[in-house]
Every structure is written in C-alpha cells, then in structure tokens.
N, C-alpha and C. Protein backbone atom coordinates (compact mmCIF):
# COMPACT_ATOMS: atom_id res chain seq x y z
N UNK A 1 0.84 -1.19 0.00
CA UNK A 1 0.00 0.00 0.00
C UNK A 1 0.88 1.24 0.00
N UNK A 2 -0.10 2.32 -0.27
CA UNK A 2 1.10 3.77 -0.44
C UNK A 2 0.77 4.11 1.19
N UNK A 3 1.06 5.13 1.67
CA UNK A 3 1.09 6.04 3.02
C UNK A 3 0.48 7.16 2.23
N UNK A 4 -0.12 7.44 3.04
CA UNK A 4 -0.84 8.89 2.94
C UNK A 4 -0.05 10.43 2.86
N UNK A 5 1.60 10.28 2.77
CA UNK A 5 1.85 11.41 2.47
C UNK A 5 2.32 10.89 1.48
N UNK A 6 2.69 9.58 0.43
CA UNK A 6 2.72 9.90 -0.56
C UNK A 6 1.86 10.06 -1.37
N UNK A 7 0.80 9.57 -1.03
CA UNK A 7 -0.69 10.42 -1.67
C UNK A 7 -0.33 11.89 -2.06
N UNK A 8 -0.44 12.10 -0.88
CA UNK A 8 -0.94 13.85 -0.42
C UNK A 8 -0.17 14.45 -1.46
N UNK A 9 1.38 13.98 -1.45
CA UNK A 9 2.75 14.47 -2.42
C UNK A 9 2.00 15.04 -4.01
N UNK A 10 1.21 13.57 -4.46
CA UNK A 10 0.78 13.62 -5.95
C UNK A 10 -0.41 14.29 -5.83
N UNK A 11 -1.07 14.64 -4.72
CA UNK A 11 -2.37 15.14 -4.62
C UNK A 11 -3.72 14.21 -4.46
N UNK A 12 -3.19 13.24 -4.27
CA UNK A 12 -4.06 12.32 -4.08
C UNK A 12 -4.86 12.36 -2.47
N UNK A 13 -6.04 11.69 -2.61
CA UNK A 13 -6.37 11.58 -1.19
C UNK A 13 -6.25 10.04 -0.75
N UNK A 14 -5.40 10.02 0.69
CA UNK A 14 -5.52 8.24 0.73
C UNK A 14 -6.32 7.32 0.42
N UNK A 15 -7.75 7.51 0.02
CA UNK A 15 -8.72 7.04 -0.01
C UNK A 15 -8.79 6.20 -1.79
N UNK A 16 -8.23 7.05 -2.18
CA UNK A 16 -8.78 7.06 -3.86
C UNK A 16 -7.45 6.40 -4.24
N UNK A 17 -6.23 5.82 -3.80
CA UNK A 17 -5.15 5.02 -4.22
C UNK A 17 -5.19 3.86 -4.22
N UNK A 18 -5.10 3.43 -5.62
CA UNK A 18 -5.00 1.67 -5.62
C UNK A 18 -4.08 1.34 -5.22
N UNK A 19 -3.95 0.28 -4.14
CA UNK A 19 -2.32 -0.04 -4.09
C UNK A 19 -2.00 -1.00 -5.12
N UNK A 20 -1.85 -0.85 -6.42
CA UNK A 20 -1.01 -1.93 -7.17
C UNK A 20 -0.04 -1.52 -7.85
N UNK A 21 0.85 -1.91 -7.91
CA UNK A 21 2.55 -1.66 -9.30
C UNK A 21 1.24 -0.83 -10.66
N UNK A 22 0.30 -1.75 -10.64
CA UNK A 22 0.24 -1.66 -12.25
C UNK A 22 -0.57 -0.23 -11.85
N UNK A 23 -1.50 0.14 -10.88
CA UNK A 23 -1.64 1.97 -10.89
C UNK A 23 -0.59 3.04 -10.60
N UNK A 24 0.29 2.43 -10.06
CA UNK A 24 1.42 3.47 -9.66
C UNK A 24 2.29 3.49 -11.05
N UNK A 25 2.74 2.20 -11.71
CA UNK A 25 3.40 2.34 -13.18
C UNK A 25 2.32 3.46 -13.97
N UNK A 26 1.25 3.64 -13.70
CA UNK A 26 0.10 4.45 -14.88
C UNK A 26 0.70 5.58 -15.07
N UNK A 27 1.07 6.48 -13.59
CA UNK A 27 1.26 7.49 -13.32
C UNK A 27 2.38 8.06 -13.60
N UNK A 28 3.53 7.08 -13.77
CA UNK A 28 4.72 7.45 -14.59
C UNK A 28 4.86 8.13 -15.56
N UNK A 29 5.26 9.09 -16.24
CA UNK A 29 5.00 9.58 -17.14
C UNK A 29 5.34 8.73 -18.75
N UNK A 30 4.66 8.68 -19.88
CA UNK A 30 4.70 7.89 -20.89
C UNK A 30 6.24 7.57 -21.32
N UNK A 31 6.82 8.68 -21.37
CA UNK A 31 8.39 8.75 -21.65
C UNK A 31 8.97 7.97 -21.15
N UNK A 32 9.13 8.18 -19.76
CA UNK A 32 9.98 7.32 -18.68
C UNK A 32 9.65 6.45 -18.27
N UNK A 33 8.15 5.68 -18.49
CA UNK A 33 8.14 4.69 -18.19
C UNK A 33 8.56 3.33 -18.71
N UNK A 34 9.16 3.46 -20.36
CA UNK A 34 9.72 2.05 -20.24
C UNK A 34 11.09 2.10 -19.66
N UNK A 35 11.68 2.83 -19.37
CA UNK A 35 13.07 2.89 -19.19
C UNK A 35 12.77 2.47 -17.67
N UNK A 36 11.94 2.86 -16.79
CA UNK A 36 11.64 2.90 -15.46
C UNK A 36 11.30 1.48 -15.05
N UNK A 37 10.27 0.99 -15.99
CA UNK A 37 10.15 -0.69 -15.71
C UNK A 37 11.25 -1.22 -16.56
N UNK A 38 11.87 -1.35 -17.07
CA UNK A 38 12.85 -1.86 -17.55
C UNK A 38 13.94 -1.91 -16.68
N UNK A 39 14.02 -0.81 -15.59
CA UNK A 39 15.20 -0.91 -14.54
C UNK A 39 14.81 -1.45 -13.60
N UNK A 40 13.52 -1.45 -13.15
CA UNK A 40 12.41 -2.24 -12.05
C UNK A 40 12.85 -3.75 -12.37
N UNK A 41 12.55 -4.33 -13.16
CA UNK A 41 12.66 -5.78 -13.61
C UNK A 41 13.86 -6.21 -13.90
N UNK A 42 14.78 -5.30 -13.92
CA UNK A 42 15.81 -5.71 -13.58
C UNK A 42 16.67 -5.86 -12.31
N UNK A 43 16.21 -4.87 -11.35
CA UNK A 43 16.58 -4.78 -9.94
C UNK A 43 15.99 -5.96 -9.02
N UNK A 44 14.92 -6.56 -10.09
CA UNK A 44 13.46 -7.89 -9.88
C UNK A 44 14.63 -8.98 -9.58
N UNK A 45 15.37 -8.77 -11.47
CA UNK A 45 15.62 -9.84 -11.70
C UNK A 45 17.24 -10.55 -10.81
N UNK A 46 18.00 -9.14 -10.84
CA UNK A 46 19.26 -9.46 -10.42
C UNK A 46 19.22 -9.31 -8.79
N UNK A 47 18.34 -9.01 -8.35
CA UNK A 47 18.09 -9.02 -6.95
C UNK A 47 19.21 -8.26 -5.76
N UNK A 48 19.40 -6.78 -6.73
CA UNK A 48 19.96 -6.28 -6.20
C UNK A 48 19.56 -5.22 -4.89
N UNK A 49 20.40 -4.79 -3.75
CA UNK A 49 19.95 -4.83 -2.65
C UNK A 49 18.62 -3.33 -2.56
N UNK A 50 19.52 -2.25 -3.62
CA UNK A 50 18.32 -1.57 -3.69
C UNK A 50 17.96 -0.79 -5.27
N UNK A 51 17.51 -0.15 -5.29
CA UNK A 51 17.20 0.73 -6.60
C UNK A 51 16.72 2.32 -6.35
N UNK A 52 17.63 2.31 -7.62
CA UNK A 52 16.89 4.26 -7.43
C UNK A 52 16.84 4.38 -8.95
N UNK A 53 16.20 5.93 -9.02
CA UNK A 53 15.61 5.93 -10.17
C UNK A 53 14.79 7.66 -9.99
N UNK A 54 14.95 8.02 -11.10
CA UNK A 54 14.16 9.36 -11.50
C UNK A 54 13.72 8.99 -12.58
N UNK A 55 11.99 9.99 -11.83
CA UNK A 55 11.29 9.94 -13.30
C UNK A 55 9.95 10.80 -12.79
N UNK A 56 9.24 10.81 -13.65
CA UNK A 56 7.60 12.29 -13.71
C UNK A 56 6.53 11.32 -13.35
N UNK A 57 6.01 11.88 -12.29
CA UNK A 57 4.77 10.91 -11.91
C UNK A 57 3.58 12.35 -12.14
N UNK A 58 2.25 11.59 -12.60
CA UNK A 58 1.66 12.49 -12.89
C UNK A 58 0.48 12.99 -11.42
N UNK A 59 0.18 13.78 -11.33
CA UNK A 59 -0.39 14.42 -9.91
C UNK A 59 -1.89 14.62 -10.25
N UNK A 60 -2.51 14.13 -9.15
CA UNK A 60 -3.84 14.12 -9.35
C UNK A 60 -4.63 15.28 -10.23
N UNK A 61 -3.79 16.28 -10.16
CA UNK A 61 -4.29 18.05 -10.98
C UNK A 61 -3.96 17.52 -12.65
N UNK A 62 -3.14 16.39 -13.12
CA UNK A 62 -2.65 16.16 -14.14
C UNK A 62 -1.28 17.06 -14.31
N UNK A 63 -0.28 17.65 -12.93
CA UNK A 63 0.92 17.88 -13.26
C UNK A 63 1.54 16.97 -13.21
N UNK A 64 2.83 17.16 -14.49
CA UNK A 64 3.98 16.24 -13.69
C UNK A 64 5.63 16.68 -13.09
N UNK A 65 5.20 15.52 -12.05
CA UNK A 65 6.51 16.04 -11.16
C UNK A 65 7.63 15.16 -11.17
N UNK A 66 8.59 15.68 -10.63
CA UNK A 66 10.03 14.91 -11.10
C UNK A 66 9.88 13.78 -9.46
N UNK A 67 10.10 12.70 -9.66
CA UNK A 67 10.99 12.06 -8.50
C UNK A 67 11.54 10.79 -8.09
N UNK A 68 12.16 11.50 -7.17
CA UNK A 68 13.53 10.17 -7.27
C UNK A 68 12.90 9.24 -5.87
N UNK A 69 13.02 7.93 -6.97
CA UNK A 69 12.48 6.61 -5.74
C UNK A 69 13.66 5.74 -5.75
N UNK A 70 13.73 5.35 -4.40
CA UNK A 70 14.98 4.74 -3.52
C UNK A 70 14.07 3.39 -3.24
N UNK A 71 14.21 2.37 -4.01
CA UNK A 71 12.81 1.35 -3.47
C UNK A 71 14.15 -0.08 -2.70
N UNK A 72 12.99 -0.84 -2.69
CA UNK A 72 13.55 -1.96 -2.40
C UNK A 72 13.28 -3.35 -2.02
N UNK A 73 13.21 -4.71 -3.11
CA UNK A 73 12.10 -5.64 -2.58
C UNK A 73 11.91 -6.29 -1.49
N UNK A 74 11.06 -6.26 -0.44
CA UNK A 74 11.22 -6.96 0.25
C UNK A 74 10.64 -8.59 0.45
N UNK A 75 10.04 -8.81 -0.01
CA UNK A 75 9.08 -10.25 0.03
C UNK A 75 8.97 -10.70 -1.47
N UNK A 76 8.89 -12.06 -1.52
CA UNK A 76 8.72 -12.43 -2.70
C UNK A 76 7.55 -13.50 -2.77
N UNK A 77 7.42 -14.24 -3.83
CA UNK A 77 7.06 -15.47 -3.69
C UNK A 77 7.28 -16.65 -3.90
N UNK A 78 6.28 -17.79 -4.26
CA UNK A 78 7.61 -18.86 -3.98
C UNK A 78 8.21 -19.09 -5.13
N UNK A 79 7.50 -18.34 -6.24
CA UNK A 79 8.42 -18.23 -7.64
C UNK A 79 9.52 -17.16 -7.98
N UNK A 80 9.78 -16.61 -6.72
CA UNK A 80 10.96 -15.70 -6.42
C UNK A 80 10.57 -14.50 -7.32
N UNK A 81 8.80 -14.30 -7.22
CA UNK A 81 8.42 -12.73 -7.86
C UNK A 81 8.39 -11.69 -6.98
N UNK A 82 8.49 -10.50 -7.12
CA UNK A 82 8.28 -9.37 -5.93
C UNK A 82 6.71 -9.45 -5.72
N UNK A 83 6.81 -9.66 -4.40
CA UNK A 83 5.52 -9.40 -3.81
C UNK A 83 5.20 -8.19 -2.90
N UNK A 84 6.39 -7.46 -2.44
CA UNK A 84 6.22 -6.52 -1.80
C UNK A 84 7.76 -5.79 -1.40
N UNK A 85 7.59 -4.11 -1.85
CA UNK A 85 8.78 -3.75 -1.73
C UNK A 85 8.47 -2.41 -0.86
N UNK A 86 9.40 -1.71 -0.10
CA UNK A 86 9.51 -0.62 0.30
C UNK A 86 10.23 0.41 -0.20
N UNK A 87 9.85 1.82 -0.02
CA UNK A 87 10.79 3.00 -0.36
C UNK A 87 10.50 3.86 -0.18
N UNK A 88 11.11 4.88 -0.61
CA UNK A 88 10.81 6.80 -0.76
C UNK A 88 10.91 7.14 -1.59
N UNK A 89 9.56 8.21 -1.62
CA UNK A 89 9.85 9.00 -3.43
C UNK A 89 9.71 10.54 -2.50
N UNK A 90 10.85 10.98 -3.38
CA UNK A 90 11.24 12.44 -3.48
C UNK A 90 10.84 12.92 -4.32
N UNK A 91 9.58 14.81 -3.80
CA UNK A 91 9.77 15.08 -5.34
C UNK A 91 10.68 16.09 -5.18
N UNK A 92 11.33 15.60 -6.23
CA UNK A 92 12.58 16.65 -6.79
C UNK A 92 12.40 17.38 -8.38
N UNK A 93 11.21 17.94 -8.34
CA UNK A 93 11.13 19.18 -9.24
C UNK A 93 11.57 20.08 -9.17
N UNK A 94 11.64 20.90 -8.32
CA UNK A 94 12.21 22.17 -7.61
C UNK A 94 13.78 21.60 -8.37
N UNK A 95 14.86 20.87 -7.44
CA UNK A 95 15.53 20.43 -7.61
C UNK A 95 16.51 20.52 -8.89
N UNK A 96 15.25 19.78 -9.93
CA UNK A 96 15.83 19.62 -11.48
C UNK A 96 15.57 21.03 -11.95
N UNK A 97 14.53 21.71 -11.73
CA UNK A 97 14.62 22.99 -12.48
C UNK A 97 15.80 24.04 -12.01
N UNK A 98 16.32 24.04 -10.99
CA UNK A 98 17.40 24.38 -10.38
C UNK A 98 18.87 24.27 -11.00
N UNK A 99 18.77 23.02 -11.37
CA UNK A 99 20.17 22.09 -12.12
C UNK A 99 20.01 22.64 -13.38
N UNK A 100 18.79 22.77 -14.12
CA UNK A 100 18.63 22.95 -15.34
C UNK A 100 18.94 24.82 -15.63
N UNK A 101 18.58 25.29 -15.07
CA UNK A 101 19.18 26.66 -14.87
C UNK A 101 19.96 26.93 -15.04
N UNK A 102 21.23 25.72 -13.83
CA UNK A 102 22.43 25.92 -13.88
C UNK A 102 23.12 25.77 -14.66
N UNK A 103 22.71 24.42 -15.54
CA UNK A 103 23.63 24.47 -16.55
C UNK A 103 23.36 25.28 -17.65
N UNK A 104 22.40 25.52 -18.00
CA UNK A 104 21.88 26.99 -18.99
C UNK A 104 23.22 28.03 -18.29
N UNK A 105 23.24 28.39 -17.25
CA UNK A 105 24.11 29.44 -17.23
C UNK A 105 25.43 29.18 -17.51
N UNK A 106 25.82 28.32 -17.23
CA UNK A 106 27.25 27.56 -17.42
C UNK A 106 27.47 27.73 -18.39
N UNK A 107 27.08 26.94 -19.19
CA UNK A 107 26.63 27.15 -20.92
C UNK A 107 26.38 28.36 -21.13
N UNK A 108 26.24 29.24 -21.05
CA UNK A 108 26.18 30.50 -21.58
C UNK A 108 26.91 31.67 -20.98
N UNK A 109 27.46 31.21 -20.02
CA UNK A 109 29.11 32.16 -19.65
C UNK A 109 30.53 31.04 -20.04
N UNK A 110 30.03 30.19 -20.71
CA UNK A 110 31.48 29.69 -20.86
C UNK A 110 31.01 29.79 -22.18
N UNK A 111 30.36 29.80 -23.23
CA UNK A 111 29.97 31.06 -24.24
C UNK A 111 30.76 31.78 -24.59
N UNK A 112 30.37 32.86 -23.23
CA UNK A 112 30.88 34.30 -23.75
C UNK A 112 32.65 34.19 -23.36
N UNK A 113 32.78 33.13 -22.11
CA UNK A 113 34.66 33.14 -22.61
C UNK A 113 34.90 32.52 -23.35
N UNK A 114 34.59 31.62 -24.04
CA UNK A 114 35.02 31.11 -25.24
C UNK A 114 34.87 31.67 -26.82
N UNK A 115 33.87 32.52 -26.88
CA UNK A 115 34.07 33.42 -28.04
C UNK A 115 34.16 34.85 -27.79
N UNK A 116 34.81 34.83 -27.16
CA UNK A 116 35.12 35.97 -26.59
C UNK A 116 36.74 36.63 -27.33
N UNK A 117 36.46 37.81 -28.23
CA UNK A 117 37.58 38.06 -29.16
C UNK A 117 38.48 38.70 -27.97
N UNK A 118 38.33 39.00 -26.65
CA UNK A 118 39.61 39.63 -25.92
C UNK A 118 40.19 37.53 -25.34
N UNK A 119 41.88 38.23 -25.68
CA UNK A 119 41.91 36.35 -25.19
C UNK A 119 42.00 36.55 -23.48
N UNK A 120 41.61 35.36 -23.49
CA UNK A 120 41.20 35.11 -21.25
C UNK A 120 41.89 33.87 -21.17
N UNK A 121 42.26 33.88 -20.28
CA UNK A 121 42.76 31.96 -19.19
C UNK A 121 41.72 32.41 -17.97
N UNK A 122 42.30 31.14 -17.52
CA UNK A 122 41.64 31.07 -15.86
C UNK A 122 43.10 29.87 -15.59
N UNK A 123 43.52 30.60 -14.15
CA UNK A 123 44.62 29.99 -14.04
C UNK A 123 44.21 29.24 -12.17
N UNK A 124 44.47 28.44 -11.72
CA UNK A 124 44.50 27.72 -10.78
C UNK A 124 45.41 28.01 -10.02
N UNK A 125 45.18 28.59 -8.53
CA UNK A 125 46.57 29.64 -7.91
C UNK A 125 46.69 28.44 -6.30
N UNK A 126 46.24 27.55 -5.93
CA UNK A 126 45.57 26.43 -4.85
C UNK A 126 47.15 25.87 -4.85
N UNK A 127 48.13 25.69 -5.28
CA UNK A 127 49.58 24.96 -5.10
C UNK A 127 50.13 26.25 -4.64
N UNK A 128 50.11 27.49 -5.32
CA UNK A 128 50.78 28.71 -4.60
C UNK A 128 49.94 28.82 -3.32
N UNK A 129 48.88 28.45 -3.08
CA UNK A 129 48.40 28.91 -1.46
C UNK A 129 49.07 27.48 -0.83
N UNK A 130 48.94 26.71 -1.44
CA UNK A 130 49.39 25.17 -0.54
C UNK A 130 50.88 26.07 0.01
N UNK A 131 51.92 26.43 -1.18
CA UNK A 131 53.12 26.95 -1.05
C UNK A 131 53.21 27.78 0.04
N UNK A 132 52.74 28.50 -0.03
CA UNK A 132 52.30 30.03 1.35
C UNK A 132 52.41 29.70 2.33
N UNK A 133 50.93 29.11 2.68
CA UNK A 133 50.91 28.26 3.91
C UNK A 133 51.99 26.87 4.63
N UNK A 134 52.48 26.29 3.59
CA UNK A 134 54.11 26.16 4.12
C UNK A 134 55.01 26.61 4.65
N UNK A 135 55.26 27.92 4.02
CA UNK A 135 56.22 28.91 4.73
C UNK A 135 55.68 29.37 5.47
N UNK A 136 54.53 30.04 5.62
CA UNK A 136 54.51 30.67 7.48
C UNK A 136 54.19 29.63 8.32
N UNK A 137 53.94 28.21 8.05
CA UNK A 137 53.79 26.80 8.90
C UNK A 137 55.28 26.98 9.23
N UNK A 138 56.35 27.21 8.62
CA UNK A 138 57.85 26.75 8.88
C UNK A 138 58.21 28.05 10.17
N UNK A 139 57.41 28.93 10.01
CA UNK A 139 57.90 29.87 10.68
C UNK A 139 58.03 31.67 9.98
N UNK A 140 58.22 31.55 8.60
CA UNK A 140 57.92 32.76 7.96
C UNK A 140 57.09 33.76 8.18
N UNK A 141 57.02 34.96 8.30
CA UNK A 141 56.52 35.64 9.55
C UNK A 141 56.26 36.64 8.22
N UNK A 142 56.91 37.03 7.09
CA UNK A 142 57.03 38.27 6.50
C UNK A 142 57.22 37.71 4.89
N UNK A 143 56.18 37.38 4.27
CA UNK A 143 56.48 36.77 3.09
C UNK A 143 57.44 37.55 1.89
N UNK A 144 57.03 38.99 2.01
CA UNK A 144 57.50 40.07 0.99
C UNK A 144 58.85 40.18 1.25
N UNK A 145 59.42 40.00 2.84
CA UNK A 145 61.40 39.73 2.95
C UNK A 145 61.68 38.92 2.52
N UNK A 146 60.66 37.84 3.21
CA UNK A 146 61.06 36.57 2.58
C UNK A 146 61.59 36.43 1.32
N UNK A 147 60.54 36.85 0.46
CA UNK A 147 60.64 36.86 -1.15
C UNK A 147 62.07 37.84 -1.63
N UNK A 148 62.12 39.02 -1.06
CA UNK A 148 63.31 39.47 -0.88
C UNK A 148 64.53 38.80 -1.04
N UNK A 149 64.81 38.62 0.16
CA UNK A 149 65.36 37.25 0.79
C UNK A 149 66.10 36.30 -0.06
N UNK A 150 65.17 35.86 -0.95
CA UNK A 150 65.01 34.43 -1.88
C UNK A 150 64.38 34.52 -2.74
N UNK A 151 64.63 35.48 -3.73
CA UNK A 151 64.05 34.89 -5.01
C UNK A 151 63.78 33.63 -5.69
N UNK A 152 64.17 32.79 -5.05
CA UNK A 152 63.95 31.33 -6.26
C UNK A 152 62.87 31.07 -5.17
N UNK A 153 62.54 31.51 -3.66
CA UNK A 153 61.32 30.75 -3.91
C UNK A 153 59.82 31.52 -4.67
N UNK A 154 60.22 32.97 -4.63
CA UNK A 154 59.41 33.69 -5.37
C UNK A 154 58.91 32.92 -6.82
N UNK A 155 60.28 32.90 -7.43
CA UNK A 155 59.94 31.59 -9.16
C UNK A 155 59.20 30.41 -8.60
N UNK A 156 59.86 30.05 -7.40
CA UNK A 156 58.96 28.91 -7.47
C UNK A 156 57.33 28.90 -7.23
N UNK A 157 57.20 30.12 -6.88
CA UNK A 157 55.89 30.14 -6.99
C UNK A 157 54.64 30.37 -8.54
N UNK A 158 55.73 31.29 -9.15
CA UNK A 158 55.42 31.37 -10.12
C UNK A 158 54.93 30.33 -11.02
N UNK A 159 55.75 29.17 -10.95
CA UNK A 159 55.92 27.85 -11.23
C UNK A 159 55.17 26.91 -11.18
N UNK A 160 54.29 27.33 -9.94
CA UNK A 160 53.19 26.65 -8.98
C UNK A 160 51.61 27.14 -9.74
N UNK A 161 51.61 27.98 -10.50
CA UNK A 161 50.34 28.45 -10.95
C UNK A 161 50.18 27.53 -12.27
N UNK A 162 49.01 26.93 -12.24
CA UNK A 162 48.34 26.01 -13.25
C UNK A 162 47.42 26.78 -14.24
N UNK A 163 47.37 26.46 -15.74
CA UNK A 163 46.56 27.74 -16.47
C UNK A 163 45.76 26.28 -16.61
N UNK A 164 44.27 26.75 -16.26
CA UNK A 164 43.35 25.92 -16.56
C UNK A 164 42.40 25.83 -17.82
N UNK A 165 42.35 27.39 -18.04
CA UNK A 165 41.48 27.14 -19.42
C UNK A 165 41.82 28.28 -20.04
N UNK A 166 41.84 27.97 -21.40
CA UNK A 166 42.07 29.39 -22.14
C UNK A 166 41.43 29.49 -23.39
N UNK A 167 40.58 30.48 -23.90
CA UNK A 167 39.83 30.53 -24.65
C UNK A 167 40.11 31.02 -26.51
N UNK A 168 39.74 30.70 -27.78
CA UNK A 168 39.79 30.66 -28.77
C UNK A 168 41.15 31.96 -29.10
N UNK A 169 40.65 33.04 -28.67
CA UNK A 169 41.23 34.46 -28.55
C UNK A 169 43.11 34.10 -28.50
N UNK A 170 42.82 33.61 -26.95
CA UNK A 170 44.13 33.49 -26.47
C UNK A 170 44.94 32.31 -27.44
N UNK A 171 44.60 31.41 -27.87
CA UNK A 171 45.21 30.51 -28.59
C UNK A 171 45.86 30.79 -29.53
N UNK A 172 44.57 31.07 -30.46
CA UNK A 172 45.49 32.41 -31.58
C UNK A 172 46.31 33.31 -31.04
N UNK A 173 46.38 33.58 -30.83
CA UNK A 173 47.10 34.98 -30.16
C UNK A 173 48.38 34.14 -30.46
N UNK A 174 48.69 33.17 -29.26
CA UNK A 174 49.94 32.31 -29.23
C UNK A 174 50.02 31.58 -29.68
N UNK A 175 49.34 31.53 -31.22
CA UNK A 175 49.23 30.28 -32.15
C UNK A 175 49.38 28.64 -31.64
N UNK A 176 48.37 28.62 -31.11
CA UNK A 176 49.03 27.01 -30.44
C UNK A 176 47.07 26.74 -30.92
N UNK A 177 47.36 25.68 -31.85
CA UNK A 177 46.68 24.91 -32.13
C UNK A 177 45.65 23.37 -30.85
C-alpha cells in the first residue's frame, strides 16, 4: 500500500489510491516509463539490494513532477516474484529545475569566454596557497622579505600556478593549435 503522504505528495487523497505496481506504473509519465520498468525488472531480476531511479509521476491536478524513488524488494514469492517492496519517493522538481538553470548558465558564460575576441585563461593559484601556507607553517613571519630574501622561492611560486582554461582568442594569439 502507499502512506498517505505519498498520496498527499501527488495530490491524491488516501482514499482514492489503488495499491497496485500496475496503478502506480500508470502514473509514470509515458516517456519514462519504459526505461523505469525496464530498470524495475531488472533490480526484480538481479536481486539487487536496492534501486533508485528518477522519473515524472503524474499528480492528481494532471501535473507532472520529477521524483527520485529509492525502493527496495522486500518479500517475494515462492516463484521468487516481488511481492512486496519498500521506499521513498522524493519530489525533486524544484531540484531539477534548479540544475537545469544551472547548466543553462554555465553554458552561456562559458559562451561568452570562449568566443570571446579579448583572449582570457583562468589559471589555478591552490599549489601557490598550498606553497604560502608552508612557509609561514615553517615559521615565515614576512612573506614580501622573505621573497626578498630568496628569489627562487618567489619563481617557485610562479611555477606553482596552473593555467586551466584558455579561450579561442588566447590561442590564436599564441598560435598554439
């Protein structure tokens, strides 16, 4: 049987839920549902300990919502079929439209540095702080004497900076294919 807040979740009232696979598969959305029983019957078949899975269940209003079920069989029968499994469904709509945003923006500021006619890097400076924090761990009190001091460890810091990305602009520029 379902619980009454996953009713409530789809909009359902406890009352009006069939408990069977084959009404809860209905509600899946058309798309995802062969892929969804197709991973079901397989988690059936290989009897693995649990399963997860995203997908659009449709809500009593006729929305659909995203979510992720964590199931798991527990009982079988004596022909080693699922007779009864437990789990949680998350809805994670909110969630995906969130992610989906994100990568829209991603995608569209790595865009604008990548065709971007001024040339750009992005350089990785995390070994020069590792470096830093070495020396005043040793005792270095005054990095700028220090550096004074010792130029080679100054280079070596220099040394320490990683160029992580560099965009169309900059390539040309330094002709490197």
């Amino acid at each position: 049987s379902f619980n009454e807040l996953w009713a409530e979740m789809l909009g359902y009232h406890h009352d009006h839920v069939v408990p069977s696979r084959e009404w809860w598969t209905d509600l899946v959305h058309p798309d995802d549902r062969p892929k969804m029983v197709a991973a079901w019957n397989k988690h059936a078949k290989d009897r693995t300990q649990r399963w997860t899975s995203v997908y659009r269940m449709q809500r009593a209003n006729g929305e659909w919502r995203w979510i992720r079920d964590h199931s798991s069989i527990v009982e079988r029968d004596g022909e080693d079929q699922p007779l009864r499994a437990t789990g949680c469904h998350r809805d994670v709509t909110e969630r995906r439209g969130i992610e989906k945003a994100l990568r829209s923006s991603e995608a569209r500021y790595f865009g604008l540095f990548e065709d971007s006619p001024i040339s750009e890097w992005e350089e990785d400076f995390s070994a020069v702080r590792n470096y830093l924090d070495e020396l005043t761990r040793s005792g270095v009190g005054n990095l700028a004497e220090h550096f004074e001091r010792d130029p080679d460890s100054l280079k070596k810091c220099t040394k320490l900076i990683r160029v992580v990305d560099a965009n169309k602009a900059m390539l040309k520029l330094y002709e490197i294919e």
